[in-house]
Each structure stands twice: as C-alpha cells, then as structure tokens.
Protein backbone atom coordinates (compact mmCIF):
# COMPACT_ATOMS: atom_id res chain seq x y z
CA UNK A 1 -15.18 3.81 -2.83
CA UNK A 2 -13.09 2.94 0.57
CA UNK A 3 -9.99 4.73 1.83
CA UNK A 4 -6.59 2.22 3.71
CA UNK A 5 -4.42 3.89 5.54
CA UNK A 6 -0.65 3.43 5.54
CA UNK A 7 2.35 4.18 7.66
CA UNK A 8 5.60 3.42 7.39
CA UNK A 9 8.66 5.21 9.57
CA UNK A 10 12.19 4.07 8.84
CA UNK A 11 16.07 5.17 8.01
CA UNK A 12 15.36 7.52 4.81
CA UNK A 13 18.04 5.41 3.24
CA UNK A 14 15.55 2.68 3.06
CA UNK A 15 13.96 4.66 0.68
CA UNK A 16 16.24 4.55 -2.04
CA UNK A 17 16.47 0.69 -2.49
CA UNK A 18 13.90 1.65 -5.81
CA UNK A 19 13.64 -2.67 -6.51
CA UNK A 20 11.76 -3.39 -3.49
CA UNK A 21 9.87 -0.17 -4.21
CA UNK A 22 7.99 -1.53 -7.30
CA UNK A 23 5.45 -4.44 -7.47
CA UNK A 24 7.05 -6.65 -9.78
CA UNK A 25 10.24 -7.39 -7.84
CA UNK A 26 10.07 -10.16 -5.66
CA UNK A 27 10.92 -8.61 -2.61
CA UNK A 28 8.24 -5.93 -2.67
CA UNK A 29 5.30 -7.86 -0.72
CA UNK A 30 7.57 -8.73 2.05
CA UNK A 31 9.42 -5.01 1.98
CA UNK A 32 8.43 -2.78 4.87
CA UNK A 33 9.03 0.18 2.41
CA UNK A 34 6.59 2.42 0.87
CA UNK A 35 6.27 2.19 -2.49
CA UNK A 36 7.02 4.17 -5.81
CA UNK A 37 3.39 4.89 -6.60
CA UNK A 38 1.02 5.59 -4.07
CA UNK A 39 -1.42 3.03 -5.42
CA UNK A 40 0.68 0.29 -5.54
CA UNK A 41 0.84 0.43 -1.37
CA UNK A 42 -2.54 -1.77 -2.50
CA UNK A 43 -0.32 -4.69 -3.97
CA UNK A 44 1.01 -4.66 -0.27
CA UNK A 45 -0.34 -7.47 1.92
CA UNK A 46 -3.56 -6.35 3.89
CA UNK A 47 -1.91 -6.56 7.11
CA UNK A 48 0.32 -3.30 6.37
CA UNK A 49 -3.35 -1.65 6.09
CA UNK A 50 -3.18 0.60 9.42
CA UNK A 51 -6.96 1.32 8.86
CA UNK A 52 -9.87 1.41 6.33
CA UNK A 53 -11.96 4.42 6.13
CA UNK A 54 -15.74 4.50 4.42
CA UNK A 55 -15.40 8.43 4.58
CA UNK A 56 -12.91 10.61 3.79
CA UNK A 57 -13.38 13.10 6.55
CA UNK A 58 -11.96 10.10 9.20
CA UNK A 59 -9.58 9.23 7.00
CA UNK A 60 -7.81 12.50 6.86
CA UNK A 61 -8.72 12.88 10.54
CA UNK A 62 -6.22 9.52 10.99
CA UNK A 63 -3.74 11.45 9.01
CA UNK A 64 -3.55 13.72 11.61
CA UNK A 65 -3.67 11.53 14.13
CA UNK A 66 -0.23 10.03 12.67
CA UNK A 67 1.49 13.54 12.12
CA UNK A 68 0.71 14.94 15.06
CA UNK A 69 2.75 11.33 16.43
CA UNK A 70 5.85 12.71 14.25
CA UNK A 71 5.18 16.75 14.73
CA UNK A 72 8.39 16.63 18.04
CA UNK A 73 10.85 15.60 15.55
CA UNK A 74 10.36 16.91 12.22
CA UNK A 75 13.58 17.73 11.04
CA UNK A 76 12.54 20.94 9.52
CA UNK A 77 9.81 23.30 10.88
CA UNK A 78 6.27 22.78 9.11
CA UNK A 79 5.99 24.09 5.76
CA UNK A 80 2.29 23.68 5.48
CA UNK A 81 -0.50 24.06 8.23
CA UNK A 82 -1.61 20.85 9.56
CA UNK A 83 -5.63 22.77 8.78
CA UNK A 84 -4.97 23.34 5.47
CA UNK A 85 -3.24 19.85 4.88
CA UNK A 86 -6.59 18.36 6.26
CA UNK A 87 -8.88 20.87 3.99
CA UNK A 88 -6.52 19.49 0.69
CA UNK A 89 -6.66 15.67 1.84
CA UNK A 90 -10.66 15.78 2.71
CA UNK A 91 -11.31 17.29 -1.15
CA UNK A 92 -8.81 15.18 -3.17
CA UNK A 93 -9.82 12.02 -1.46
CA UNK A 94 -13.45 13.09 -1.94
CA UNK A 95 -12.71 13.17 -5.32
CA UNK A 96 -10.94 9.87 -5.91
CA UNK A 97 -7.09 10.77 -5.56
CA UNK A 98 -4.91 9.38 -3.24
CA UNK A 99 -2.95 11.29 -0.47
CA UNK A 100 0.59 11.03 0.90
CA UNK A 101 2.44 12.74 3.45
CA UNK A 102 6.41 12.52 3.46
CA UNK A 103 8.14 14.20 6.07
CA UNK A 104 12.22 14.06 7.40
CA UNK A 105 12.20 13.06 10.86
CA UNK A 106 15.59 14.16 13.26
CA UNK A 107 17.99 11.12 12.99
CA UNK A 108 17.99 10.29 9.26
CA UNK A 109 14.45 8.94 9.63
CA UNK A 110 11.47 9.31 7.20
CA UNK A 111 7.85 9.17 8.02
CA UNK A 112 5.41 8.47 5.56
CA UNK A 113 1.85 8.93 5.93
CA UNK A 114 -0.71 7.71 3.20
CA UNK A 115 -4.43 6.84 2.89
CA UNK A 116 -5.05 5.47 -0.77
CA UNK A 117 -8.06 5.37 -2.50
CA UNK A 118 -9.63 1.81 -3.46
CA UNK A 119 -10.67 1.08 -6.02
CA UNK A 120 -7.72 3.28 -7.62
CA UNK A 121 -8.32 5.03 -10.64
CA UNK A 122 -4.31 4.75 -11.59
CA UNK A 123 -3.45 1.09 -10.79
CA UNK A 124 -5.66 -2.14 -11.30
CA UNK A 125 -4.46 -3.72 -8.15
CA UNK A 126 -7.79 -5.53 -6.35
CA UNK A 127 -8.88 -4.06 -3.07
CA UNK A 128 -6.11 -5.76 -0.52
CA UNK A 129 -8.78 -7.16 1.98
CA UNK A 130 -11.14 -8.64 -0.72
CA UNK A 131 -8.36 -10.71 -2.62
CA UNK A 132 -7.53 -14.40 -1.93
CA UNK A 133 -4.88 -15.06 -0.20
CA UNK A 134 -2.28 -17.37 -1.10
C-alpha cells in the first residue's frame, strides 16, 4: 500500500456544487473540488496528487506541513491538537483508512487536507499514477 496526498483551498461555496463532487458527472475530472468520498479524490487526474507517500509516518508529517500553511486563518480556534491529529492519522492510515482534514478558513474559504490510501479498500478506482492515460 501507497499513500497521495491532496489539497484543495477554495470559496466553501464551491463545495456545495454536489455534481462535480461525484465521479460519474462529467465535470468531475476537470473540477478543482474535492470530492464526496474521500476515495474517489483517486478518480482525479494524477496531477492533483500533491505527493505520494510509501509510509504513513511522512504522509501525516505532510499533513502538517499543509495545516500549519492554514493555522493564521482558521476561522475558528483549533478544536483538536495538531499532536493528537498526527497520532490518529499515523494509526488509521497504518491501518488502511483514509484521512481528511476540513477546516473554515477567514473569508468564506475552505481548506481541505487529505492523504488517501491506494489501493482503497472502499472504491475500485486504479492507483491514479499507474493508469493509462487517455
């Protein structure tokens, strides 16, 4: 098993446009959006892969990385430690299930934050860099 890494930061309105959300609509390849289900970010073309991880130690460590890029403008103070958001990420991607961070940035934005497991044990999507392109 591999970890990618995903980021996406945008108006939080974006979010609600559920078509482009889900793989079968036409628009959802192109759509900078994340996704309904966290495993479908692997339908997404592999250039919206931010990074691939072969453990999940790094992987969560990249996690980090990226919140600590949105911690000045949370909208809200932080509801959970950044150490034990790291301690839950490191097990449940150890054990095969994908993590996602979604967090309400000043302005209206939305950050999300995701590192997905591949393969997936809840969508049959192939592994993003090893399909064919078209």
């Amino acid at each position: 098993m591999h970890w990618h890494a995903y980021q996406w930061t945008g108006p939080g309105a974006d979010r609600g446009n559920e078509a482009e959300r889900r793989p079968a609509s036409p628009g959802f390849p192109s759509s900078l959006v994340p996704p309904m289900r966290t495993g479908d970010w692997l339908a997404k073309p592999a250039s919206r892969i931010a990074r691939t991880f072969d453990n999940p130690g790094q992987a969560a460590g990249w996690m980090a990385a990226e919140y600590g890029k949105a911690r000045g403008v949370l909208l809200l103070p932080e509801r959970v430690p950044l150490e034990e958001r790291l301690e839950t990420a490191v097990d449940l991607l150890s054990r095969g299930v994908d993590v996602q961070w979604g967090e309400w940035l000043q302005g209206g934005r939305f950050v999300t934050i995701g590192v997905i497991c591949c393969p997936n044990r809840h969508v049959s999507h192939p592994c993003p860099v090893r399909r064919p392109t078209r």
